[in-house]
PDB file of N, CA and C in Angstrom:
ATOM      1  N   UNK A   1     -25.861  66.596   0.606  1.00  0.00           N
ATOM      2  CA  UNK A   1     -24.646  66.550   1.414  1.00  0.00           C
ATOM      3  C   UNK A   1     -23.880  65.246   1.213  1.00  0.00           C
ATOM      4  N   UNK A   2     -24.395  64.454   0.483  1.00  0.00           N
ATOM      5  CA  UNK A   2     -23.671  62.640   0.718  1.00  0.00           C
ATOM      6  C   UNK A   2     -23.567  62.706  -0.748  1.00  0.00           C
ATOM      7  N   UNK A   3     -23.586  63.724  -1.867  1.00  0.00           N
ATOM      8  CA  UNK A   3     -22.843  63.301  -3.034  1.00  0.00           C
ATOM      9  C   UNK A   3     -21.452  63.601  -3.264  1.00  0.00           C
ATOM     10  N   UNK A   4     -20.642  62.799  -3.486  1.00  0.00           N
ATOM     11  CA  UNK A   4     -19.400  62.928  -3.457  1.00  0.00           C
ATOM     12  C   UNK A   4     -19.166  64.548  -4.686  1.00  0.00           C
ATOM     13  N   UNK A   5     -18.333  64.977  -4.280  1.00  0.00           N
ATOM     14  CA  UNK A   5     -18.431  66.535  -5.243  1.00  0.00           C
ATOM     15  C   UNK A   5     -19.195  67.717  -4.897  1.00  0.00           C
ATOM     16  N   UNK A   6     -19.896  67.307  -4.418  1.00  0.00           N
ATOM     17  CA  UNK A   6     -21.482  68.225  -4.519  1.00  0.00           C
ATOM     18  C   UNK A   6     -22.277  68.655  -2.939  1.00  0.00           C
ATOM     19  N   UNK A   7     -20.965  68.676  -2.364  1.00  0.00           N
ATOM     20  CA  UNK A   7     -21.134  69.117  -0.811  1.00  0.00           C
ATOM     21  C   UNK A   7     -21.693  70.128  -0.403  1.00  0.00           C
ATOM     22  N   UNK A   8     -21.501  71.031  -1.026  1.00  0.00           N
ATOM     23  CA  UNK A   8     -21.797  72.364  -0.594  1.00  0.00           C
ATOM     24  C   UNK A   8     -22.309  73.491  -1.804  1.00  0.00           C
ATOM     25  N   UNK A   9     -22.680  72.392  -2.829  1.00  0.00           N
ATOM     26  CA  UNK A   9     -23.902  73.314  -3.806  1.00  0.00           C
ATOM     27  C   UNK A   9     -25.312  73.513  -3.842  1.00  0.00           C
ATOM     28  N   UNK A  10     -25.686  74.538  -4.354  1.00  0.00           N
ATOM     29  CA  UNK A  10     -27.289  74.858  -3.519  1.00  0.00           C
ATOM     30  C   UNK A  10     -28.186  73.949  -4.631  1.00  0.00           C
ATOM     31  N   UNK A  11     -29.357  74.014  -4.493  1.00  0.00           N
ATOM     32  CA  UNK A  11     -30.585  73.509  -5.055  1.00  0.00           C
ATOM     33  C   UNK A  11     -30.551  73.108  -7.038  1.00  0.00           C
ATOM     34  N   UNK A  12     -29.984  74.786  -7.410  1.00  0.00           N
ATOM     35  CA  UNK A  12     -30.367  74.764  -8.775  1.00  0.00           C
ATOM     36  C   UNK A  12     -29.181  74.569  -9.570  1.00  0.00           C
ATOM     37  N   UNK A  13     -27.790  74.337  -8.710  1.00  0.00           N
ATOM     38  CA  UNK A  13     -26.372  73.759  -9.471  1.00  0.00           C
ATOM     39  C   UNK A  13     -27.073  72.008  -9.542  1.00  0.00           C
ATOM     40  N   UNK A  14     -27.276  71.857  -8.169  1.00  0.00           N
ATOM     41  CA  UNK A  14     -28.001  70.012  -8.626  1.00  0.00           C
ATOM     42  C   UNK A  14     -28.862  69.784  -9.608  1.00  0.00           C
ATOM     43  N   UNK A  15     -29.630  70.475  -9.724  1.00  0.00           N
ATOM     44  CA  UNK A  15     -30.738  70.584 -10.359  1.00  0.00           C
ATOM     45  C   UNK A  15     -30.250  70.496 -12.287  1.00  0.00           C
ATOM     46  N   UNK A  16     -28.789  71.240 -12.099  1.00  0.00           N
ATOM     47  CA  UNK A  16     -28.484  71.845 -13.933  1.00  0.00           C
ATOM     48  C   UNK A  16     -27.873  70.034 -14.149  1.00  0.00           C
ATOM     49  N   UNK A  17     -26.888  69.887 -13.165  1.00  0.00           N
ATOM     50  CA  UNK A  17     -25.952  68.606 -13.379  1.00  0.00           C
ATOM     51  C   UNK A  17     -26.731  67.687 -12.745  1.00  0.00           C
ATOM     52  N   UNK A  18     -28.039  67.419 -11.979  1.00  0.00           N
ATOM     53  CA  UNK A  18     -28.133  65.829 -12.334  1.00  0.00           C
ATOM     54  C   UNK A  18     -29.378  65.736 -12.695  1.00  0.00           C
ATOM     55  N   UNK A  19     -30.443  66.488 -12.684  1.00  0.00           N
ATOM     56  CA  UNK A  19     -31.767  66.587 -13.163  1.00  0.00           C
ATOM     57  C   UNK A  19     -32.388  66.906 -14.399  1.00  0.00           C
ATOM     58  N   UNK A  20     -31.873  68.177 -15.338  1.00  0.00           N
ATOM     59  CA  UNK A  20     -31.605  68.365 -16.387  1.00  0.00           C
ATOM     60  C   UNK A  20     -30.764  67.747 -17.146  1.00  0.00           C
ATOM     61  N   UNK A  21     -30.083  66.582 -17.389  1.00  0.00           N
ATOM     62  CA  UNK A  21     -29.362  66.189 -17.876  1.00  0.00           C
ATOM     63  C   UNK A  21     -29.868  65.620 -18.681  1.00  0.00           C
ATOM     64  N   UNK A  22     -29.199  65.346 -20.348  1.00  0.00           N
ATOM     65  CA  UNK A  22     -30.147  64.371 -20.863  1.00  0.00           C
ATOM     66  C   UNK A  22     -29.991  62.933 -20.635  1.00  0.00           C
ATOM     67  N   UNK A  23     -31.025  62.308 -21.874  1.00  0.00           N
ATOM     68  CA  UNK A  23     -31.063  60.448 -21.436  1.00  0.00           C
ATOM     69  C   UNK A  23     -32.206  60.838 -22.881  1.00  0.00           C
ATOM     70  N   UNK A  24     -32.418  59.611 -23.374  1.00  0.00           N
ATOM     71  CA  UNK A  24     -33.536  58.612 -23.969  1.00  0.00           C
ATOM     72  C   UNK A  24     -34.350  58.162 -23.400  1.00  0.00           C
ATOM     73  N   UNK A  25     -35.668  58.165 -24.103  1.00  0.00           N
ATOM     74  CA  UNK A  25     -36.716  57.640 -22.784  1.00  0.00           C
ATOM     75  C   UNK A  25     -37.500  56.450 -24.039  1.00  0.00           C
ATOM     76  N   UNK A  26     -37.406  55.182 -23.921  1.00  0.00           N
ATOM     77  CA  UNK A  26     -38.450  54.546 -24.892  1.00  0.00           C
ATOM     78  C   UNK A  26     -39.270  53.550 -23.942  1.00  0.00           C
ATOM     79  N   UNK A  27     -40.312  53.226 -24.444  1.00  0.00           N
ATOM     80  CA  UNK A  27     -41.201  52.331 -24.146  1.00  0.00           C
ATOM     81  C   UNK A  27     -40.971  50.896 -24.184  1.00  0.00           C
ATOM     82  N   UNK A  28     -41.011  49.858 -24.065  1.00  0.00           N
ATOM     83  CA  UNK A  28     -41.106  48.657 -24.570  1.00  0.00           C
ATOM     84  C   UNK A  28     -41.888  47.794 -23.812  1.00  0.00           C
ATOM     85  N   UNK A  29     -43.450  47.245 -24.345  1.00  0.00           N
ATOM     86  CA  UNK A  29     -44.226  46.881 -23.740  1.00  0.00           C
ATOM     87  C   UNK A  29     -44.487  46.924 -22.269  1.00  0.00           C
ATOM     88  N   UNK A  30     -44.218  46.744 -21.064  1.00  0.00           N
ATOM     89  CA  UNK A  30     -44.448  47.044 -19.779  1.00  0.00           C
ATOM     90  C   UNK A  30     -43.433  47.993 -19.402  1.00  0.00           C
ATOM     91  N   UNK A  31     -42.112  48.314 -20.249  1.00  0.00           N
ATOM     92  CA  UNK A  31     -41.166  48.802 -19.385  1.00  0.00           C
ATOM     93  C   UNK A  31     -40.635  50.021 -20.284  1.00  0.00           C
ATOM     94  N   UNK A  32     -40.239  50.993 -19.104  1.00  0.00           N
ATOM     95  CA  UNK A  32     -39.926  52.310 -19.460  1.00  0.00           C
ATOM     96  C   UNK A  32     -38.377  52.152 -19.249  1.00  0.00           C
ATOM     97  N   UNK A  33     -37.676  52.328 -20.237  1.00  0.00           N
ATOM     98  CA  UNK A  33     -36.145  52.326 -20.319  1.00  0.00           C
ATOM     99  C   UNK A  33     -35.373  53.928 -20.416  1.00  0.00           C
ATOM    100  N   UNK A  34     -34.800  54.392 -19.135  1.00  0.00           N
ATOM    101  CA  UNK A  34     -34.233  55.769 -19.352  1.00  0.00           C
ATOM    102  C   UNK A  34     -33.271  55.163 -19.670  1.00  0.00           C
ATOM    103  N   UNK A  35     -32.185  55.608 -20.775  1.00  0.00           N
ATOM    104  CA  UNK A  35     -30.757  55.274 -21.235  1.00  0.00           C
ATOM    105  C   UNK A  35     -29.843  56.901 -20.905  1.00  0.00           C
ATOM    106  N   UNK A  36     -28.884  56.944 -19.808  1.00  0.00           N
ATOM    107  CA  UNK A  36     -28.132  57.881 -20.024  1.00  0.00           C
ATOM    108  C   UNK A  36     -26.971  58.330 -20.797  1.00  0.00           C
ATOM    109  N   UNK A  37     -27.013  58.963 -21.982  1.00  0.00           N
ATOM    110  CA  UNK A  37     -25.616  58.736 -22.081  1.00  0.00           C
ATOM    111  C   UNK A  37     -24.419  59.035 -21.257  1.00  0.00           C
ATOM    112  N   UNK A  38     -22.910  59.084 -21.842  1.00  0.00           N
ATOM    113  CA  UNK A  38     -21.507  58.993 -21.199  1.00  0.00           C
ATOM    114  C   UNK A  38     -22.069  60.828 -20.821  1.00  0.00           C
ATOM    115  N   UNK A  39     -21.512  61.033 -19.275  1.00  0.00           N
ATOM    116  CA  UNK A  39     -21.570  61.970 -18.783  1.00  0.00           C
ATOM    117  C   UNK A  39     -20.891  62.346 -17.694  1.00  0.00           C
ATOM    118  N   UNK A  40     -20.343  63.145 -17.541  1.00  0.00           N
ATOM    119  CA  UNK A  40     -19.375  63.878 -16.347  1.00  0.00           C
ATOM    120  C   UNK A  40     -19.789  63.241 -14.610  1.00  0.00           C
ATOM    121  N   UNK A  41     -21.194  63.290 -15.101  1.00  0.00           N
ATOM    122  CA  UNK A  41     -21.831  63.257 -13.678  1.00  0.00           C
ATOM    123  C   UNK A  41     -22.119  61.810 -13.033  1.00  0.00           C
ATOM    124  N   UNK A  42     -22.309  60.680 -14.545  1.00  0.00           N
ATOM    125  CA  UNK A  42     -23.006  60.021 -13.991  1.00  0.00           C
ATOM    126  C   UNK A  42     -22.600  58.779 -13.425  1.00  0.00           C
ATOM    127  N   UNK A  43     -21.190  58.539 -12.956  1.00  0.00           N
ATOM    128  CA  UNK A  43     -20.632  58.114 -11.818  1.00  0.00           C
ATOM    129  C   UNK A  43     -21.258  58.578 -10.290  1.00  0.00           C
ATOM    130  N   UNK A  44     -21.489  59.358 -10.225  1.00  0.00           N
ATOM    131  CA  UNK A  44     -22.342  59.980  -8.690  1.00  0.00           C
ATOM    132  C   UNK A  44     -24.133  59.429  -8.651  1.00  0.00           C
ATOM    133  N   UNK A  45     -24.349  59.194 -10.257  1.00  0.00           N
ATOM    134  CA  UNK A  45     -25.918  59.007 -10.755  1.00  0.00           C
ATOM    135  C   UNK A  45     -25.594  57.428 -10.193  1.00  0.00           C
ATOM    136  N   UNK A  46     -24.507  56.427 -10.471  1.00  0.00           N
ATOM    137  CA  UNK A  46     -24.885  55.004 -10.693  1.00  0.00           C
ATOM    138  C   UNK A  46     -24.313  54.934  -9.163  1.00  0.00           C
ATOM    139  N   UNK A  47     -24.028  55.433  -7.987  1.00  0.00           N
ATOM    140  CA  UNK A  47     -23.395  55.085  -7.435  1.00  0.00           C
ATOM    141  C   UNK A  47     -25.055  55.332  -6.063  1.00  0.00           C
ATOM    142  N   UNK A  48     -25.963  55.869  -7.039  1.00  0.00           N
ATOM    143  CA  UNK A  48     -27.405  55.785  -5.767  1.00  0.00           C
ATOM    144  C   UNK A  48     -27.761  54.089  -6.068  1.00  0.00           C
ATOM    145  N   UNK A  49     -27.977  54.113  -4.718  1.00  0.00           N
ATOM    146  CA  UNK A  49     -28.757  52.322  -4.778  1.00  0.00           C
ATOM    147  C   UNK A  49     -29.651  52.009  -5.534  1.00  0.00           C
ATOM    148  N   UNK A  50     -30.329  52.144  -6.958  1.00  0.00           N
ATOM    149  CA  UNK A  50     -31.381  52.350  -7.448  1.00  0.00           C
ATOM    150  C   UNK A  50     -31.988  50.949  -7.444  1.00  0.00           C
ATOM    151  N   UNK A  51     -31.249  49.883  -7.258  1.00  0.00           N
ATOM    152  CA  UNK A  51     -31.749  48.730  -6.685  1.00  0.00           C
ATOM    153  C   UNK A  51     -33.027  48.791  -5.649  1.00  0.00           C
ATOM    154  N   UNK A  52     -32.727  49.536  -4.572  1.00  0.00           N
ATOM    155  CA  UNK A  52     -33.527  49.527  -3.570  1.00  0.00           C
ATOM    156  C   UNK A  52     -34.498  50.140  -3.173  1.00  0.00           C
ATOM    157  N   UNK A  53     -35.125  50.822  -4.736  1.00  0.00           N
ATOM    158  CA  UNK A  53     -36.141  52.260  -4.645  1.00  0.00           C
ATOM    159  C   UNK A  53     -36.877  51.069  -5.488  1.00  0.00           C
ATOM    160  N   UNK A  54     -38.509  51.348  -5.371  1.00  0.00           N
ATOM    161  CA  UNK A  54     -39.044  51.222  -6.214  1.00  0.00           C
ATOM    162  C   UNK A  54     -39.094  50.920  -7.908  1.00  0.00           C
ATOM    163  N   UNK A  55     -39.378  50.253  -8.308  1.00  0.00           N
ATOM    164  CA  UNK A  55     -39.295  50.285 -10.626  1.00  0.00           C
ATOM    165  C   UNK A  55     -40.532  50.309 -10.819  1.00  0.00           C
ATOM    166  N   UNK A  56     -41.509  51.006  -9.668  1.00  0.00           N
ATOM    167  CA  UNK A  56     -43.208  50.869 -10.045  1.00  0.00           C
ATOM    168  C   UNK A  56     -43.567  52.025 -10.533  1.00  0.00           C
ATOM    169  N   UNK A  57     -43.662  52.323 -11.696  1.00  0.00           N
ATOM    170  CA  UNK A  57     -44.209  54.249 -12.345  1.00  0.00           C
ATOM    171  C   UNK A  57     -45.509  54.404 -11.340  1.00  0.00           C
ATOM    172  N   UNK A  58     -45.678  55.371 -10.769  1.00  0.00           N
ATOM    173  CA  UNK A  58     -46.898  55.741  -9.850  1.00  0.00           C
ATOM    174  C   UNK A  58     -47.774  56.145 -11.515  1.00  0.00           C
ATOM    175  N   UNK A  59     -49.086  55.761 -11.188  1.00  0.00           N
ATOM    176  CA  UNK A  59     -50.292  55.834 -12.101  1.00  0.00           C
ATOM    177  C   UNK A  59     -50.194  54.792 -13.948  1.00  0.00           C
ATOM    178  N   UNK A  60     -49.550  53.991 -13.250  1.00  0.00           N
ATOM    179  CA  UNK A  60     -48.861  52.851 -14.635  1.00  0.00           C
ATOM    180  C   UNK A  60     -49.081  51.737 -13.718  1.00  0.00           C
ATOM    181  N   UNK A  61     -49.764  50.763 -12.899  1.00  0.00           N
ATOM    182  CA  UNK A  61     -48.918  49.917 -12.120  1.00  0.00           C
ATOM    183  C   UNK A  61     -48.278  48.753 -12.739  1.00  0.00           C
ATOM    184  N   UNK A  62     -48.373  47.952 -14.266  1.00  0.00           N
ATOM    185  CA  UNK A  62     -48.045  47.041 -14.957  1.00  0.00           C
ATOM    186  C   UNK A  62     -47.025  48.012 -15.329  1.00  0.00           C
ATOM    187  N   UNK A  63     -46.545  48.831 -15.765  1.00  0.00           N
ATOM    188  CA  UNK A  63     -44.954  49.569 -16.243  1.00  0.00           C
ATOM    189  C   UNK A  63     -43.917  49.580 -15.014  1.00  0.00           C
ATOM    190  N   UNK A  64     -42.502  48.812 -15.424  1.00  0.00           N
ATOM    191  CA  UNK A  64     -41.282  48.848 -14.431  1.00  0.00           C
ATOM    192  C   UNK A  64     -40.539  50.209 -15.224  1.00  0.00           C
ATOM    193  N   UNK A  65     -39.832  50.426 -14.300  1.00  0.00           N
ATOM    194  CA  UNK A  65     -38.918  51.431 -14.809  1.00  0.00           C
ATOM    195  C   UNK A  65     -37.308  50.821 -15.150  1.00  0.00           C
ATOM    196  N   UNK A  66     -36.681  51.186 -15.854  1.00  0.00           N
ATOM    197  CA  UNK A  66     -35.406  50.498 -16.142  1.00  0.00           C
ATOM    198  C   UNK A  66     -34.329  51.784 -16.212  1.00  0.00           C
ATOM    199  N   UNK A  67     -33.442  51.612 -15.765  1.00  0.00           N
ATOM    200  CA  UNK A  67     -32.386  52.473 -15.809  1.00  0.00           C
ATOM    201  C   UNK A  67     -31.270  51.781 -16.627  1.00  0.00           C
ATOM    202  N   UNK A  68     -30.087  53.053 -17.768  1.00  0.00           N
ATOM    203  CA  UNK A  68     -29.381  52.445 -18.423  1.00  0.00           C
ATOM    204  C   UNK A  68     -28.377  53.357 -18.323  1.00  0.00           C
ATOM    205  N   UNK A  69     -27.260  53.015 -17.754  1.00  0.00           N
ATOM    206  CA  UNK A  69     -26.512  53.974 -17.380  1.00  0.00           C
ATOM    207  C   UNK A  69     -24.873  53.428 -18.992  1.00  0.00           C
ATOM    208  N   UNK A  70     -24.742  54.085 -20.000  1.00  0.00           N
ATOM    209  CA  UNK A  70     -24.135  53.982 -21.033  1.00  0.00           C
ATOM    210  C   UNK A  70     -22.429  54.239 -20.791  1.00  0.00           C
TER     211      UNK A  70
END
């Protein structure tokens, strides 16, 4: 309900446009780097606080997670 656009779509429209979407996933010694590319959506993607969640991979605890929004 609080994504701008996306008020009143059910489960599996979210699901096509922000979950399925692609990205790059590489490794680099402790840290997991998702890179998104340029995408329709992902103004609504950079606009979650991802600052304020966790960068700890559950069952990794030395791996951060990195987000790369392109």
């Amino acid at each position: 309900k609080e994504l701008r656009g996306f008020e009143d779509c059910d489960a599996p429209k979210l699901f096509r446009h922000l979950v399925r979407g692609k990205a790059a996933i590489s490794v680099h010694k402790n840290e997991v780097r998702v890179t998104f590319p340029r995408h329709a959506h992902n103004p609504i993607l950079r606009a979650v606080p991802w600052h304020l969640l966790p960068d700890q991979i559950p069952g990794i605890p030395s791996a951060r997670l990195k987000l790369v929004f392109k």
